[in-house]
N, C-alpha and C. Protein backbone atom coordinates (compact mmCIF):
# COMPACT_ATOMS: atom_id res chain seq x y z
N UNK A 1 0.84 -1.17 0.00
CA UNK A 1 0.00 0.00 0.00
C UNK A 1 0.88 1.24 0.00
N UNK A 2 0.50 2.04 -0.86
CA UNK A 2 1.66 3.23 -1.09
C UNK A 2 0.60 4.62 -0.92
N UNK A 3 1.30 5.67 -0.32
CA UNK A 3 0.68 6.79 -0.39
C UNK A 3 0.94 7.60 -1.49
N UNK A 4 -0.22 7.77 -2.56
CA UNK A 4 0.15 8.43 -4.09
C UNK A 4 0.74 9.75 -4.08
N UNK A 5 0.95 10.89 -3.19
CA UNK A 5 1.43 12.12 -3.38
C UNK A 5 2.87 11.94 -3.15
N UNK A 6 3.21 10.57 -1.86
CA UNK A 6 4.47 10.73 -0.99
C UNK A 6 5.37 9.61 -1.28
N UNK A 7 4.69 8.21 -2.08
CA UNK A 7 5.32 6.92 -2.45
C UNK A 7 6.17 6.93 -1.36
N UNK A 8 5.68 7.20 0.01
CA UNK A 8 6.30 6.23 1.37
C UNK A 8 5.15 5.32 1.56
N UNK A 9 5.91 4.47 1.54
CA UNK A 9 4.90 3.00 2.09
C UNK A 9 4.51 3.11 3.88
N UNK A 10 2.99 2.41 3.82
CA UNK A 10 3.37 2.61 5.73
C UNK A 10 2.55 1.17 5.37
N UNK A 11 4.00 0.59 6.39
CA UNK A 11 3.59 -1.10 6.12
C UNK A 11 3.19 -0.90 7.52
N UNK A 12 1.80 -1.91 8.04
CA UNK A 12 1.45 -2.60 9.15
C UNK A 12 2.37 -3.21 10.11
N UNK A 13 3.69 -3.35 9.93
CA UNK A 13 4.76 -3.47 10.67
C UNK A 13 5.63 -2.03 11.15
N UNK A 14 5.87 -1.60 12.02
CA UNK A 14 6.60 -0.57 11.91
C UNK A 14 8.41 -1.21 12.30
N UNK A 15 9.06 -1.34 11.54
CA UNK A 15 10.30 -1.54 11.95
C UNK A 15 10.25 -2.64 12.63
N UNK A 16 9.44 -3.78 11.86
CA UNK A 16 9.34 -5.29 12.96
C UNK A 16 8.33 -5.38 13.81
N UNK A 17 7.87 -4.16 14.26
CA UNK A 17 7.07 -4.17 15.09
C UNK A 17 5.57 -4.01 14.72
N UNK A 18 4.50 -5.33 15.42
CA UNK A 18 3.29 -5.57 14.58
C UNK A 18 2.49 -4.20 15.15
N UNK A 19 1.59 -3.53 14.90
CA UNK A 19 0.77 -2.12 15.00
C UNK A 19 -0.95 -2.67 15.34
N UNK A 20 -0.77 -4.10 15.41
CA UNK A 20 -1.60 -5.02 15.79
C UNK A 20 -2.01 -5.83 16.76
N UNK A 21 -0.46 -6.21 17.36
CA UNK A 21 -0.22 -6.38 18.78
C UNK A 21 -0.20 -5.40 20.30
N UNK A 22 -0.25 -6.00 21.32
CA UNK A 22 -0.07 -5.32 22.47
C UNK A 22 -0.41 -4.01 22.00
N UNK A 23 -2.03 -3.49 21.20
CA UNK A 23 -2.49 -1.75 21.09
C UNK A 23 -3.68 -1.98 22.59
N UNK A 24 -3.17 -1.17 23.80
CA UNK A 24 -3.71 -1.23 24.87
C UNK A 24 -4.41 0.03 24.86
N UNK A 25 -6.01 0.12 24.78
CA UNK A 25 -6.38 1.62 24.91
C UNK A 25 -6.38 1.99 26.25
N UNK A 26 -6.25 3.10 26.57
CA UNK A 26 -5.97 4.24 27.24
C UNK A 26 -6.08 6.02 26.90
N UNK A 27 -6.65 6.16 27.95
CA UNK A 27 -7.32 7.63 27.52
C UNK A 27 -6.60 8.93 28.15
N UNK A 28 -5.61 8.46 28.65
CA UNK A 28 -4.35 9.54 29.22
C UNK A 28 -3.73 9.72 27.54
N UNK A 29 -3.40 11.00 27.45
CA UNK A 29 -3.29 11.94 26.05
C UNK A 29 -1.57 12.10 26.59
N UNK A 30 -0.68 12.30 25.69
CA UNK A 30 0.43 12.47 25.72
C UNK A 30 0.73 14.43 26.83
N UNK A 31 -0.05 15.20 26.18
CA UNK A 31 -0.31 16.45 26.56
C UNK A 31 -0.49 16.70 28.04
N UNK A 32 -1.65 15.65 28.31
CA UNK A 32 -1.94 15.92 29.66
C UNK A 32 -1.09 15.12 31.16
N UNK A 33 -0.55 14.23 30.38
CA UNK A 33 0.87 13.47 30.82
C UNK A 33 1.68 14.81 31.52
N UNK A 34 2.14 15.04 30.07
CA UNK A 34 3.10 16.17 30.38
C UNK A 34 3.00 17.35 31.03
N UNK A 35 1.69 17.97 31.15
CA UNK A 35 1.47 19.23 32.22
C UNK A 35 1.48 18.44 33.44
N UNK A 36 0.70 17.38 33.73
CA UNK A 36 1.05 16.51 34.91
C UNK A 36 2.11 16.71 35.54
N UNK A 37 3.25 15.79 34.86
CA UNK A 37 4.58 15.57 34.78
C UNK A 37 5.52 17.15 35.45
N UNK A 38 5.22 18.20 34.58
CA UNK A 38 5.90 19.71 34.71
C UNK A 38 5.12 19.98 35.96
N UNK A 39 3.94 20.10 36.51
CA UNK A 39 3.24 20.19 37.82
C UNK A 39 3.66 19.50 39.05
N UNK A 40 3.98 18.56 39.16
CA UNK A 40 4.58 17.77 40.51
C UNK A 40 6.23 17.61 40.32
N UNK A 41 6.50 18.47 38.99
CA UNK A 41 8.38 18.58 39.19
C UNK A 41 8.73 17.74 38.91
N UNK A 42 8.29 16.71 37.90
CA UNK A 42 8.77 15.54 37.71
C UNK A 42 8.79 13.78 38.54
N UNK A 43 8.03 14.04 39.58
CA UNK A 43 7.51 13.30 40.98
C UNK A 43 6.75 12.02 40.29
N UNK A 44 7.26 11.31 39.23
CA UNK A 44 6.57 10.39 38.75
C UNK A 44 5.28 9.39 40.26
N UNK A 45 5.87 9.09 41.03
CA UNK A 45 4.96 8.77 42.14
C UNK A 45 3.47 9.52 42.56
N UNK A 46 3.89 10.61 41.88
CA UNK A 46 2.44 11.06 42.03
C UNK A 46 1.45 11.69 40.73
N UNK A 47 2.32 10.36 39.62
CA UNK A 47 1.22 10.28 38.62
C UNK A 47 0.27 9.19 38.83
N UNK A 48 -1.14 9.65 38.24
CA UNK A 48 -2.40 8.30 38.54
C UNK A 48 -1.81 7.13 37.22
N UNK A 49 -2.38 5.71 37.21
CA UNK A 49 -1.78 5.08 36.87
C UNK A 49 -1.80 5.20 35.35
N UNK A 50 -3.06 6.11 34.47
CA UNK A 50 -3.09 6.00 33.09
C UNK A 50 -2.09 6.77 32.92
N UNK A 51 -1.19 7.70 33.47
CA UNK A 51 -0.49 8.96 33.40
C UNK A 51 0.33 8.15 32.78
N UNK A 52 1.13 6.94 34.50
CA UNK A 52 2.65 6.31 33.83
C UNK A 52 2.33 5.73 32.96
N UNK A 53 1.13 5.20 32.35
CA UNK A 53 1.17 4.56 31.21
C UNK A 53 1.64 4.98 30.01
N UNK A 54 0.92 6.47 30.02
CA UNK A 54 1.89 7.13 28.71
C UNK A 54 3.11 7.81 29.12
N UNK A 55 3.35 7.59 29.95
CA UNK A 55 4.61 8.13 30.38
C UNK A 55 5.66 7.51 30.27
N UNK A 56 5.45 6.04 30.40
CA UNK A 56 6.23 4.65 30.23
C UNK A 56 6.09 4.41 28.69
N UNK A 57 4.98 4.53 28.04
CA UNK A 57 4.75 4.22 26.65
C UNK A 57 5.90 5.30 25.99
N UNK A 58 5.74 6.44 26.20
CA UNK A 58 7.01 7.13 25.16
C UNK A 58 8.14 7.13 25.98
N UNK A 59 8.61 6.64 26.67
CA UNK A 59 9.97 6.02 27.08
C UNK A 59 10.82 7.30 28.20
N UNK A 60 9.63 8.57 28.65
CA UNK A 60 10.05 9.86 29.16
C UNK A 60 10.76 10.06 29.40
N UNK A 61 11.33 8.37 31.29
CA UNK A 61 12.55 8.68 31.86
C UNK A 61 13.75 9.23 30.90
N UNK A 62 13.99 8.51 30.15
CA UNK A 62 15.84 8.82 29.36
C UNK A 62 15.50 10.24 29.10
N UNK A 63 14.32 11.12 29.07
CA UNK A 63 14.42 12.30 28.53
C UNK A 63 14.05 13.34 29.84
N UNK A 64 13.47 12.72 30.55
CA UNK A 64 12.62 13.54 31.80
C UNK A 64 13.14 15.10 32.19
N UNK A 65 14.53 15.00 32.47
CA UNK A 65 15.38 16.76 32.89
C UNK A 65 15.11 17.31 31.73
N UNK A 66 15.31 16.80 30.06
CA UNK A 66 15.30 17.59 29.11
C UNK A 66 13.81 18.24 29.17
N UNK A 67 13.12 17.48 29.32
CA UNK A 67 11.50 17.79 28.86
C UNK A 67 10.96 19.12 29.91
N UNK A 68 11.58 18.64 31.36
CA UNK A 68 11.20 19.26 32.54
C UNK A 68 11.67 20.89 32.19
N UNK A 69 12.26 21.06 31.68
CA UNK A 69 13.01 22.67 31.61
C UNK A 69 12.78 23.13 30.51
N UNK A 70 11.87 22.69 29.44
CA UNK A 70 12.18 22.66 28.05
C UNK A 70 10.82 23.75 27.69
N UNK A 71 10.74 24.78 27.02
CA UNK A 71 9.17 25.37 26.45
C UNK A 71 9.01 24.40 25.71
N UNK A 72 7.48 24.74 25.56
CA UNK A 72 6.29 23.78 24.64
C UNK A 72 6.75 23.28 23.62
N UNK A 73 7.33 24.54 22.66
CA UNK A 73 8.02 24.18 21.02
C UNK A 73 9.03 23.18 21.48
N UNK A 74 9.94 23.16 22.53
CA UNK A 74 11.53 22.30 22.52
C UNK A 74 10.65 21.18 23.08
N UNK A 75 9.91 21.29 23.92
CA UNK A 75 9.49 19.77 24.32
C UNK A 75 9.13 18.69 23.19
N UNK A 76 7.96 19.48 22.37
CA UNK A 76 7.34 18.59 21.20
C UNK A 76 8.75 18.05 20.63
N UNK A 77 9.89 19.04 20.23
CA UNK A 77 11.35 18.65 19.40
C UNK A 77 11.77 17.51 20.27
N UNK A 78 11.84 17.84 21.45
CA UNK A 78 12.54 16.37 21.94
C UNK A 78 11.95 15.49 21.94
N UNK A 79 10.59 15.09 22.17
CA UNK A 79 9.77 13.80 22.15
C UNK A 79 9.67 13.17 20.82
N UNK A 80 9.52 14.23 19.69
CA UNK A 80 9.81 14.01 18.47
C UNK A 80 10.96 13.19 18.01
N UNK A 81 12.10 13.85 18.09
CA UNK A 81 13.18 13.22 17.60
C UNK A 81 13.64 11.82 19.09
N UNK A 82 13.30 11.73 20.00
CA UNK A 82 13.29 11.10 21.09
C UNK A 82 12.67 9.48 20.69
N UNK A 83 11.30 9.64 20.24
CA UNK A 83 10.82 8.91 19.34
C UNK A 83 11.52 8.14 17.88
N UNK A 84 12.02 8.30 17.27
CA UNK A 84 12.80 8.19 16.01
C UNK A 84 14.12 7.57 16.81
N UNK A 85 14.52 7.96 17.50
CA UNK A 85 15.83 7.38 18.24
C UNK A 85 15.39 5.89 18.86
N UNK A 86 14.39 5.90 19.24
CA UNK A 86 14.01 4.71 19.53
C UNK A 86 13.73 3.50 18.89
N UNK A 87 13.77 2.02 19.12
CA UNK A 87 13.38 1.08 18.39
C UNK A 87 12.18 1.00 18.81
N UNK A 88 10.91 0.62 17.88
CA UNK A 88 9.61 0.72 18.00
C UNK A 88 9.40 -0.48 19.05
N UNK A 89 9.87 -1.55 19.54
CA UNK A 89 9.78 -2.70 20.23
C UNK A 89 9.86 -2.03 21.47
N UNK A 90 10.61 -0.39 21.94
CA UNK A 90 11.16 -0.12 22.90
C UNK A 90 9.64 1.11 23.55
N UNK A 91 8.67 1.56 22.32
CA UNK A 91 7.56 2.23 22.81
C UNK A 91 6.63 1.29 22.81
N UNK A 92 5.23 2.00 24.03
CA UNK A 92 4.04 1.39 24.23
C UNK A 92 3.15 1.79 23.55
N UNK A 93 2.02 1.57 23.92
CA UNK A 93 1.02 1.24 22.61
C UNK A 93 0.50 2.83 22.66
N UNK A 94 0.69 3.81 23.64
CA UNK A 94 0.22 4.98 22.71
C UNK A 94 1.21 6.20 22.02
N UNK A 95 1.77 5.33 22.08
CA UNK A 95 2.66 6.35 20.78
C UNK A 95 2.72 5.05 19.74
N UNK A 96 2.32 4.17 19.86
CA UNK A 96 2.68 3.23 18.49
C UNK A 96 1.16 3.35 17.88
N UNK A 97 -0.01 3.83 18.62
CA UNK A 97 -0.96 4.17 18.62
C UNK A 97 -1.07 5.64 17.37
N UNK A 98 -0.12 6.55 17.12
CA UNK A 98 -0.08 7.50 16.11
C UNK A 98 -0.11 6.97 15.08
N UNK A 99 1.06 5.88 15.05
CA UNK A 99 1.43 5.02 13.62
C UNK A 99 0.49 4.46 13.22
N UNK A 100 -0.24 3.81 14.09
CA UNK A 100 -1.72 2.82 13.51
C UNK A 100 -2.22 3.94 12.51
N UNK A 101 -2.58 4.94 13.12
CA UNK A 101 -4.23 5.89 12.58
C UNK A 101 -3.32 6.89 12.08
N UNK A 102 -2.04 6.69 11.91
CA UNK A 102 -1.40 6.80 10.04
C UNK A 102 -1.62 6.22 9.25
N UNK A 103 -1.80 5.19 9.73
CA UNK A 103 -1.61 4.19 8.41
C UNK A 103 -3.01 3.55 7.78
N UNK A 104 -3.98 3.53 8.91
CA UNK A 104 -5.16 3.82 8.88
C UNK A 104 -5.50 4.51 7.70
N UNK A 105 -5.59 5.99 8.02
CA UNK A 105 -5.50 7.38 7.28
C UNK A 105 -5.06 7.07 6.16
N UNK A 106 -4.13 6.48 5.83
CA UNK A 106 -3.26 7.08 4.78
C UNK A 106 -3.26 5.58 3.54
N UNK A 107 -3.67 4.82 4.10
CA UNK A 107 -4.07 3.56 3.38
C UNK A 107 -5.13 2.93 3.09
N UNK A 108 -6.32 3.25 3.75
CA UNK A 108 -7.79 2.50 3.76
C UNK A 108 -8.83 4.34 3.93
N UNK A 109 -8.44 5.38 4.59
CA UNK A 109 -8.79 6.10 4.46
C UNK A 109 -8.96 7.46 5.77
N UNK A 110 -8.98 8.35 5.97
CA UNK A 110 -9.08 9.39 7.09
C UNK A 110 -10.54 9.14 7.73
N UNK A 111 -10.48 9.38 9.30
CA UNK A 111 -11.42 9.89 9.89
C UNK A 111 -11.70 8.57 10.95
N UNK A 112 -12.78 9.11 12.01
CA UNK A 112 -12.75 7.71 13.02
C UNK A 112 -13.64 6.64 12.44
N UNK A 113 -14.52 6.88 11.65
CA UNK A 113 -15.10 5.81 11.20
C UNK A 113 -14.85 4.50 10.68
N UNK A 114 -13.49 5.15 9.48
CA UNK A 114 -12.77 4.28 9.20
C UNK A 114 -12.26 3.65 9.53
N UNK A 115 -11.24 3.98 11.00
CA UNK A 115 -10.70 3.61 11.93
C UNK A 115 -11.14 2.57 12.50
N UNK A 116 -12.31 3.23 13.30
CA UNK A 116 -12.98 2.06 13.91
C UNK A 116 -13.25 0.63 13.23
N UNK A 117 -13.64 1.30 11.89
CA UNK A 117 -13.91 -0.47 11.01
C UNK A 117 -12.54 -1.46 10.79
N UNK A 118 -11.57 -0.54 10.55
CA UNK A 118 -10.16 -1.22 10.72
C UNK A 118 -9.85 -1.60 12.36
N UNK A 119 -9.63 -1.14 13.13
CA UNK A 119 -9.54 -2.04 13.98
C UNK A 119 -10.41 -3.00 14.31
N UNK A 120 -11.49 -2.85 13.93
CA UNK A 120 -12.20 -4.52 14.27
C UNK A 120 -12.28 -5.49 13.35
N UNK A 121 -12.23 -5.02 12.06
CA UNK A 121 -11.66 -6.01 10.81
C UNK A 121 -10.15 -6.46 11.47
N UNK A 122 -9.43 -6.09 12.01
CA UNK A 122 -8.03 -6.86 11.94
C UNK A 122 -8.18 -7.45 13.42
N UNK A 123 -9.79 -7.29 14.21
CA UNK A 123 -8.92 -7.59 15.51
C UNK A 123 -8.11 -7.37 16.40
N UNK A 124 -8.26 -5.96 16.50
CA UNK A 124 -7.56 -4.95 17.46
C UNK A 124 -8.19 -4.71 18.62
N UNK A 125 -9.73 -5.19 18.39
CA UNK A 125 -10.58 -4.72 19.60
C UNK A 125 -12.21 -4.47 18.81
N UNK A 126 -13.06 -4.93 19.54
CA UNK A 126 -14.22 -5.24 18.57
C UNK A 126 -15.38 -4.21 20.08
N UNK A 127 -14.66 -3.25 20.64
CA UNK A 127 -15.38 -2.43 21.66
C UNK A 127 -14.89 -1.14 20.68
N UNK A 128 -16.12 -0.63 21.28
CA UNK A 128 -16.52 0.70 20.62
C UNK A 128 -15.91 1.41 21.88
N UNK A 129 -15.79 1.45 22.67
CA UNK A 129 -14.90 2.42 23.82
C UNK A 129 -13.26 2.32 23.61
N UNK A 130 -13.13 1.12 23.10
CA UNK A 130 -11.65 0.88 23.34
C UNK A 130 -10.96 1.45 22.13
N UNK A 131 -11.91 1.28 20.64
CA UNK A 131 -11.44 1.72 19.89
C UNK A 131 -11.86 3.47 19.44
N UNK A 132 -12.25 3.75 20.30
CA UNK A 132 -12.40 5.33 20.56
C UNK A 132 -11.14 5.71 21.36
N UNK A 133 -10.39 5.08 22.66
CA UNK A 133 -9.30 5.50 22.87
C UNK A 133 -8.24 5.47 22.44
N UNK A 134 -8.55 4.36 21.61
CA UNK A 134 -7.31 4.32 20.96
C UNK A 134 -7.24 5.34 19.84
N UNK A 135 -8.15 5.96 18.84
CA UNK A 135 -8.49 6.94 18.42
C UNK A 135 -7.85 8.10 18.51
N UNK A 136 -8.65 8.02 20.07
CA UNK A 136 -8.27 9.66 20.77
C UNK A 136 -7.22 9.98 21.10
N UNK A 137 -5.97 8.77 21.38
CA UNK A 137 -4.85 9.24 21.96
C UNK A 137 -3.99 9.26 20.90
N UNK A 138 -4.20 7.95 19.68
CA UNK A 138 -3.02 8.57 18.68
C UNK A 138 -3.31 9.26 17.52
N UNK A 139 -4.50 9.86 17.07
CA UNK A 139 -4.62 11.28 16.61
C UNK A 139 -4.44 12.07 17.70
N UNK A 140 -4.79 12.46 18.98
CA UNK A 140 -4.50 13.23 19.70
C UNK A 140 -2.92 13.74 20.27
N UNK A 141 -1.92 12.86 20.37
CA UNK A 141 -1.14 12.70 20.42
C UNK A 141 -0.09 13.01 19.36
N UNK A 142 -0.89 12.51 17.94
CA UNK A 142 0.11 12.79 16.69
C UNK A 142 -0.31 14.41 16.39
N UNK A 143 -1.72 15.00 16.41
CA UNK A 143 -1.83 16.50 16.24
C UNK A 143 -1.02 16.94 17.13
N UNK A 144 -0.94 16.80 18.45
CA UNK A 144 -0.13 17.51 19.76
C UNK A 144 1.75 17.61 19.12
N UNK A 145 1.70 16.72 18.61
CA UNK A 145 3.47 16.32 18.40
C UNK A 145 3.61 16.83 16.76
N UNK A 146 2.36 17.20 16.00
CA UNK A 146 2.37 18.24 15.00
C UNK A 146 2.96 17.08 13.34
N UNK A 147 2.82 15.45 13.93
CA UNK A 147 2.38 14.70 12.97
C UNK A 147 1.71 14.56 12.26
N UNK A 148 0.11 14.64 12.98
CA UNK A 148 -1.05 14.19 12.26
C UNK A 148 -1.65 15.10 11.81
N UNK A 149 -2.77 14.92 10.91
CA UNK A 149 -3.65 16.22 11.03
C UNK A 149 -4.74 15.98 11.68
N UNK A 150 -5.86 16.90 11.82
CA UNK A 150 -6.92 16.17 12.85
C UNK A 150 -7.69 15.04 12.04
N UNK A 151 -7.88 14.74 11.13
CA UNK A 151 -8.41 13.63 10.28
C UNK A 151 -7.81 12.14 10.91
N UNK A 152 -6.45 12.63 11.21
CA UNK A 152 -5.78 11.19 11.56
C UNK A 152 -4.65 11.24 10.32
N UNK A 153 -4.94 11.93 9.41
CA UNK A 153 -3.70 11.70 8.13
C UNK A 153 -2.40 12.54 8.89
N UNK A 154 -1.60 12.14 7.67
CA UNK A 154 -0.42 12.42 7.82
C UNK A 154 -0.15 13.87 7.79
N UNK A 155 0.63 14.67 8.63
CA UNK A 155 0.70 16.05 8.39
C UNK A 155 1.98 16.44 8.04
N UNK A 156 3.28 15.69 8.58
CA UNK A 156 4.87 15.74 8.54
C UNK A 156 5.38 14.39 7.97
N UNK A 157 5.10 13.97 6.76
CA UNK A 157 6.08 13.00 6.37
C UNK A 157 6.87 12.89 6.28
N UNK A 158 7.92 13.96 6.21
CA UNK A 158 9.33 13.81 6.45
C UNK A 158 9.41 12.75 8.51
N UNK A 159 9.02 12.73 9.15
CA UNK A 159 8.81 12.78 10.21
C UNK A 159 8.60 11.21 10.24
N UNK A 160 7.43 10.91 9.55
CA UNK A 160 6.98 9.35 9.26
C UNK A 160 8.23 8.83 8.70
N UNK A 161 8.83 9.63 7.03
CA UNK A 161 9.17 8.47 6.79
C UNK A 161 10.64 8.40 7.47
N UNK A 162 11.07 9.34 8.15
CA UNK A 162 12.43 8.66 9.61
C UNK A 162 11.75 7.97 10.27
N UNK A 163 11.06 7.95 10.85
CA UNK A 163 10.01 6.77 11.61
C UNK A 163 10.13 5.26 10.68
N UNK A 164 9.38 5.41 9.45
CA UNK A 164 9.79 4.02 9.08
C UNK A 164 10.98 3.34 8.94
N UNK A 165 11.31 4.48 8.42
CA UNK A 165 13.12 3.95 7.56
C UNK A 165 14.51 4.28 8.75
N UNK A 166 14.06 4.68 9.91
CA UNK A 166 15.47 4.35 10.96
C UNK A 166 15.86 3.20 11.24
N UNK A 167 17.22 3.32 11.57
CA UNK A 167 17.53 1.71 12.02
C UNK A 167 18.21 2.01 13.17
């Protein structure tokens, strides 16, 4: 499946990693993580448990001092390129959660409807709640980080295709 403007492929694997497996919904947003996070000074102990989830899902600790001191614009830059540095085996399901409802978007078609029918055609989750969070956090997450667009499509392919093609 090829995207006709960009001829980057977004295979259902990201770098080995299935976009099918271990997708755990959760309704903690990358955004609200992070004001969290900047609010208690970095006090991971006194995040609630969906917090560390995305907090653990984009891999924070190795970045935590950078992020903690960082304005809005440098934060998104570091989580961004923070991301890309990473092996996809090494994030949780809501940042691998952007890549889905890229590829979603950008292969079968934009918007949650679509979405939703793709994840229950492949068996991702056949709940209408679950596949609403999952939805919400990686379009929400990929607009916040200035990936996605709100459709769920792609907004920075340069961005994706280091995402696919790092090693």
């Amino acid at each position: 499946m090829k995207h006709k403007e960009n001829s980057i492929i977004l295979p259902e694997k990201l770098r080995g990693r299935s976009i099918h497996e271990k997708v755990i919904p959760t309704v903690c947003n990358l955004k609200n993580m992070l004001d969290k996070l900047i609010e208690v000074c970095g006090d991971i102990s006194q995040l609630k448990q969906w917090e560390k989830r995305s907090y653990q899902a984009y891999y924070i600790e190795g970045i935590k001092s950078d992020v903690l001191k960082a304005s809005h614009e440098e934060r998104v830059k570091i989580i961004r390129n923070h991301i890309l540095s990473l092996d996809p085996h090494e994030l949780g399901a809501s940042c691998t959660d952007i890549y889905l409802v890229a590829v979603v978007a950008e292969n079968y078609g934009a918007g949650k409807d679509i979405f939703f029918q793709y994840v229950k055609e492949k068996e991702i989750t056949s709940e209408s709640g679950s596949a609403q969070a999952i939805w919400q956090v990686g379009k929400g997450d990929g607009v916040y980080l200035g990936i996605l667009n709100e459709d769920g499509s792609v907004k920075d392919w340069d961005f994706i295709a280091r995402w696919v093609k790092s090693s």
